[in-house]
C-alpha atoms as a PDB file:
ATOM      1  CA  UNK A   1       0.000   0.000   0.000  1.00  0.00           C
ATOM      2  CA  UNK A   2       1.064   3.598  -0.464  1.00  0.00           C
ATOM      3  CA  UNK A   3      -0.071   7.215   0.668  1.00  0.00           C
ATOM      4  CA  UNK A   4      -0.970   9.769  -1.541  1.00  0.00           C
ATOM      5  CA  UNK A   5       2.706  10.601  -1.912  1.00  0.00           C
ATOM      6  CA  UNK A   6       3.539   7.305  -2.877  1.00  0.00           C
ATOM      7  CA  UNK A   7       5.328   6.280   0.524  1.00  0.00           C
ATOM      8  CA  UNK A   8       5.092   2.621   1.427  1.00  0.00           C
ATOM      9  CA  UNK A   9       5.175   1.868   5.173  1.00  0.00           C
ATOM     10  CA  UNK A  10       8.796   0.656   4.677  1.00  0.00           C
ATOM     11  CA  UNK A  11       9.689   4.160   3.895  1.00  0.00           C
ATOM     12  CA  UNK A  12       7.821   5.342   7.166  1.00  0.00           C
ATOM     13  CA  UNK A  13       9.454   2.714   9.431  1.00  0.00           C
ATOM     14  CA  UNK A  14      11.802   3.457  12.472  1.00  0.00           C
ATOM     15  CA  UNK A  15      12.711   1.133  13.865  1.00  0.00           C
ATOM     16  CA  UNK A  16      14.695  -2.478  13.491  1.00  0.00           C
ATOM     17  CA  UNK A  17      11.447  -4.275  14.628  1.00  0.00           C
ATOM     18  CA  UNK A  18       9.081  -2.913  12.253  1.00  0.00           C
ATOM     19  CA  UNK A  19      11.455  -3.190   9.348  1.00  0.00           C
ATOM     20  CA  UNK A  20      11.807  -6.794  10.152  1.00  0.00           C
ATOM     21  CA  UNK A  21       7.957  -7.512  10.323  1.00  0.00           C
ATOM     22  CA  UNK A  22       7.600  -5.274   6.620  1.00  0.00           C
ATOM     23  CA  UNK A  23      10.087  -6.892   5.168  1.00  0.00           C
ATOM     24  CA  UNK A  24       8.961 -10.411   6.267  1.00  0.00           C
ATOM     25  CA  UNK A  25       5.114  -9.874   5.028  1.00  0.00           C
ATOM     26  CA  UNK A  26       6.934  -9.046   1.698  1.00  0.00           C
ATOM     27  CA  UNK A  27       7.461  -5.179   1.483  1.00  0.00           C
ATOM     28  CA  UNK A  28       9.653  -4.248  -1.506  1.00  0.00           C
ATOM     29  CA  UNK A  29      13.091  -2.942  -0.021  1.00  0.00           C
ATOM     30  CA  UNK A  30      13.484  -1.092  -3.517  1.00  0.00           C
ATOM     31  CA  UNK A  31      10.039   0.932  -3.839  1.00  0.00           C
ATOM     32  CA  UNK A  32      10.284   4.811  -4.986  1.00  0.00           C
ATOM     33  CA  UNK A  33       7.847   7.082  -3.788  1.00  0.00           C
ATOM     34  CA  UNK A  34       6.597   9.424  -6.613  1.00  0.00           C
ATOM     35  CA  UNK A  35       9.117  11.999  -5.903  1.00  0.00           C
ATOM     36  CA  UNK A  36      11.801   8.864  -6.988  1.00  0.00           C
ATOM     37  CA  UNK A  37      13.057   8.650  -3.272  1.00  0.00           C
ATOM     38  CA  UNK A  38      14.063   5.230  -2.004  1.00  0.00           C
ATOM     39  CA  UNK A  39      13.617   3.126   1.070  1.00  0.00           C
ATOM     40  CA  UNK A  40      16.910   3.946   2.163  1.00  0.00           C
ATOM     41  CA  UNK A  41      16.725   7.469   1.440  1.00  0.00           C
ATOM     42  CA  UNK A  42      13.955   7.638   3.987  1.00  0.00           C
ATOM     43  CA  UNK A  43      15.115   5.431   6.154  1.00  0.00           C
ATOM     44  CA  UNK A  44      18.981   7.076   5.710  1.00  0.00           C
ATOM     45  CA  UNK A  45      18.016  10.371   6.381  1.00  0.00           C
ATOM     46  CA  UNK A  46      15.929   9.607   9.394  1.00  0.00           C
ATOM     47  CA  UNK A  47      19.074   8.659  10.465  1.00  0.00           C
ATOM     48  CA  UNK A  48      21.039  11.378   9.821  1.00  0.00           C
ATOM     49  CA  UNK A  49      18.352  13.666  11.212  1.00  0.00           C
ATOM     50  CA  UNK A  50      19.082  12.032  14.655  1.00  0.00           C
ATOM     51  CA  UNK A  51      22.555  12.620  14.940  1.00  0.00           C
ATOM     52  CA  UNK A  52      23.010  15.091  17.828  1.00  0.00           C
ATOM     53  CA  UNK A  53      19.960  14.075  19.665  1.00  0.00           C
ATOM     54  CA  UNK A  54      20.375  10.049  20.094  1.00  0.00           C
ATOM     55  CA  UNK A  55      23.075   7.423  18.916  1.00  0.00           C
ATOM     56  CA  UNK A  56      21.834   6.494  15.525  1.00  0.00           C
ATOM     57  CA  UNK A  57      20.997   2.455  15.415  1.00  0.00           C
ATOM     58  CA  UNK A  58      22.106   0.944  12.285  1.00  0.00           C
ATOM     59  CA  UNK A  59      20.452  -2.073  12.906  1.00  0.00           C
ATOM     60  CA  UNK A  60      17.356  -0.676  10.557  1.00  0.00           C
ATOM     61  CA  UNK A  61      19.673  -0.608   7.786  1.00  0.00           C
ATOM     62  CA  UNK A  62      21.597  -3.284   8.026  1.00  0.00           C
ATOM     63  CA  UNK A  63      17.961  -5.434   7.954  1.00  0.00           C
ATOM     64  CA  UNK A  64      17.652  -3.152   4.487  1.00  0.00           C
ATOM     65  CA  UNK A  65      21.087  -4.240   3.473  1.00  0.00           C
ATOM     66  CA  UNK A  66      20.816  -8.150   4.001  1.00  0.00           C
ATOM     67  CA  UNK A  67      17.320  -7.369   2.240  1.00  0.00           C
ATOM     68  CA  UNK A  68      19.104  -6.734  -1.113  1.00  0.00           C
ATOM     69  CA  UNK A  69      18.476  -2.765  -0.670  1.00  0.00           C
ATOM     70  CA  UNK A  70      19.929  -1.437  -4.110  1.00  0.00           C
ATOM     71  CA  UNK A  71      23.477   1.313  -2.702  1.00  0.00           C
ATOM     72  CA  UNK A  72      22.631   4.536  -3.849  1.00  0.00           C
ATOM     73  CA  UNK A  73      24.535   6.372  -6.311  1.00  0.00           C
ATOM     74  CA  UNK A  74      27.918   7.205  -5.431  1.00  0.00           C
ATOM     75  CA  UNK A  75      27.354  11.159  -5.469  1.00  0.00           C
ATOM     76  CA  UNK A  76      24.263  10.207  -3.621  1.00  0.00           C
ATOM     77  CA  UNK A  77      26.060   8.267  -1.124  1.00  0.00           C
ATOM     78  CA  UNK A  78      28.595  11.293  -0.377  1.00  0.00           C
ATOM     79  CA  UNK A  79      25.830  14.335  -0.225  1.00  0.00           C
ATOM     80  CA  UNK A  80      24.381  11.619   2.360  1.00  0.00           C
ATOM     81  CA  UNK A  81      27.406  11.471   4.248  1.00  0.00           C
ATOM     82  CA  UNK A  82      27.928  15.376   3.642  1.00  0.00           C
ATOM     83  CA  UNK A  83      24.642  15.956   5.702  1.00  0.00           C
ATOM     84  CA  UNK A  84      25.468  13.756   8.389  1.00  0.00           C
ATOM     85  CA  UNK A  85      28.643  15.264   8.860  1.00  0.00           C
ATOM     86  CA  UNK A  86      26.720  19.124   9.011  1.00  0.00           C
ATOM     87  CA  UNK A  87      24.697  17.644  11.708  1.00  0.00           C
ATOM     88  CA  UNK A  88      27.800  17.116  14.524  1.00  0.00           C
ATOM     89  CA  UNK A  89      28.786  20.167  16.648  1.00  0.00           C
ATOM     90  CA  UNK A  90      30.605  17.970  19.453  1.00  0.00           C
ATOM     91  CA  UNK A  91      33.154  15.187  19.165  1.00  0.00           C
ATOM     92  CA  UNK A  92      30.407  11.878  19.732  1.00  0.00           C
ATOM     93  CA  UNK A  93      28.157  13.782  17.323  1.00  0.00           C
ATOM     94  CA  UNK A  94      31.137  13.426  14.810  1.00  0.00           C
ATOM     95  CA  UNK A  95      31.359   9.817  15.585  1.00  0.00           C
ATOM     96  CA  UNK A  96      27.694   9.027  15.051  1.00  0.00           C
ATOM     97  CA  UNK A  97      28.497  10.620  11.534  1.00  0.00           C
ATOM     98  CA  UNK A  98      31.389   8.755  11.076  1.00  0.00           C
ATOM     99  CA  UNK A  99      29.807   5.710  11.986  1.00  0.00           C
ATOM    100  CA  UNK A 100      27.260   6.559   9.271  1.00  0.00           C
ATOM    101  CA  UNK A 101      29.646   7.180   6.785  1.00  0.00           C
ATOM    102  CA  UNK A 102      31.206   3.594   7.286  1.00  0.00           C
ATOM    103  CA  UNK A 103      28.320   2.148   7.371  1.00  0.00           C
ATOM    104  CA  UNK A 104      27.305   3.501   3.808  1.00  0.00           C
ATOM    105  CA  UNK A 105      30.472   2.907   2.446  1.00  0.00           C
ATOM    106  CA  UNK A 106      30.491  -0.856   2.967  1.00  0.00           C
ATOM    107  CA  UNK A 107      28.309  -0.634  -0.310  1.00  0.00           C
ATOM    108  CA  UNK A 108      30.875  -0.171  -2.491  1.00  0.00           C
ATOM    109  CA  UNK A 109      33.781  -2.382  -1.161  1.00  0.00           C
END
């Protein structure tokens, strides 16, 4: 199913748990909403939007990842890790963000 903006509930999931239960009834790990945005855009910048307030949990994405989510493009990729890296003003901010940019770049080793 999908809103009115073409957002699957994948795409609105938080968490670990409720990725695991989409992806296990069947929810495509490679929809686009109709503005072309991924699951792992959403679910990515989420992410990123939490650095600075709470440790980001990577577990979400790495349930994505064994899903066969498709790496985004490589200039994608580094505005992604760009952003994160805006977000930290303190020194464990800048390790969330570096955690999130090894995270993404597993993808293309």
């Amino acid at each position: 199913c999908r809103d009115n903006s073409g957002m699957t509930p994948l795409m609105r999931s938080l968490s670990a748990a409720s990725n695991r239960v989409l992806l296990q009834a069947g929810a495509d790990v490679n929809a686009r909403d109709a503005a072309g945005n991924t699951v792992l855009a959403h679910q990515a910048g989420v992410l990123i939007g939490c650095i600075g307030y709470c440790a980001p949990d990577f577990e979400a994405l790495d349930l994505l990842k064994a899903a066969g989510v498709q790496a985004p493009g490589r200039e994608v990729a580094e505005a992604w890790i760009a952003e994160a890296h805006s977000q930290a003003c303190a020194a464990l901010e800048n390790m969330d963000a570096c955690a999130f940019e090894s995270w993404l770049l597993k993808f293309y080793v």
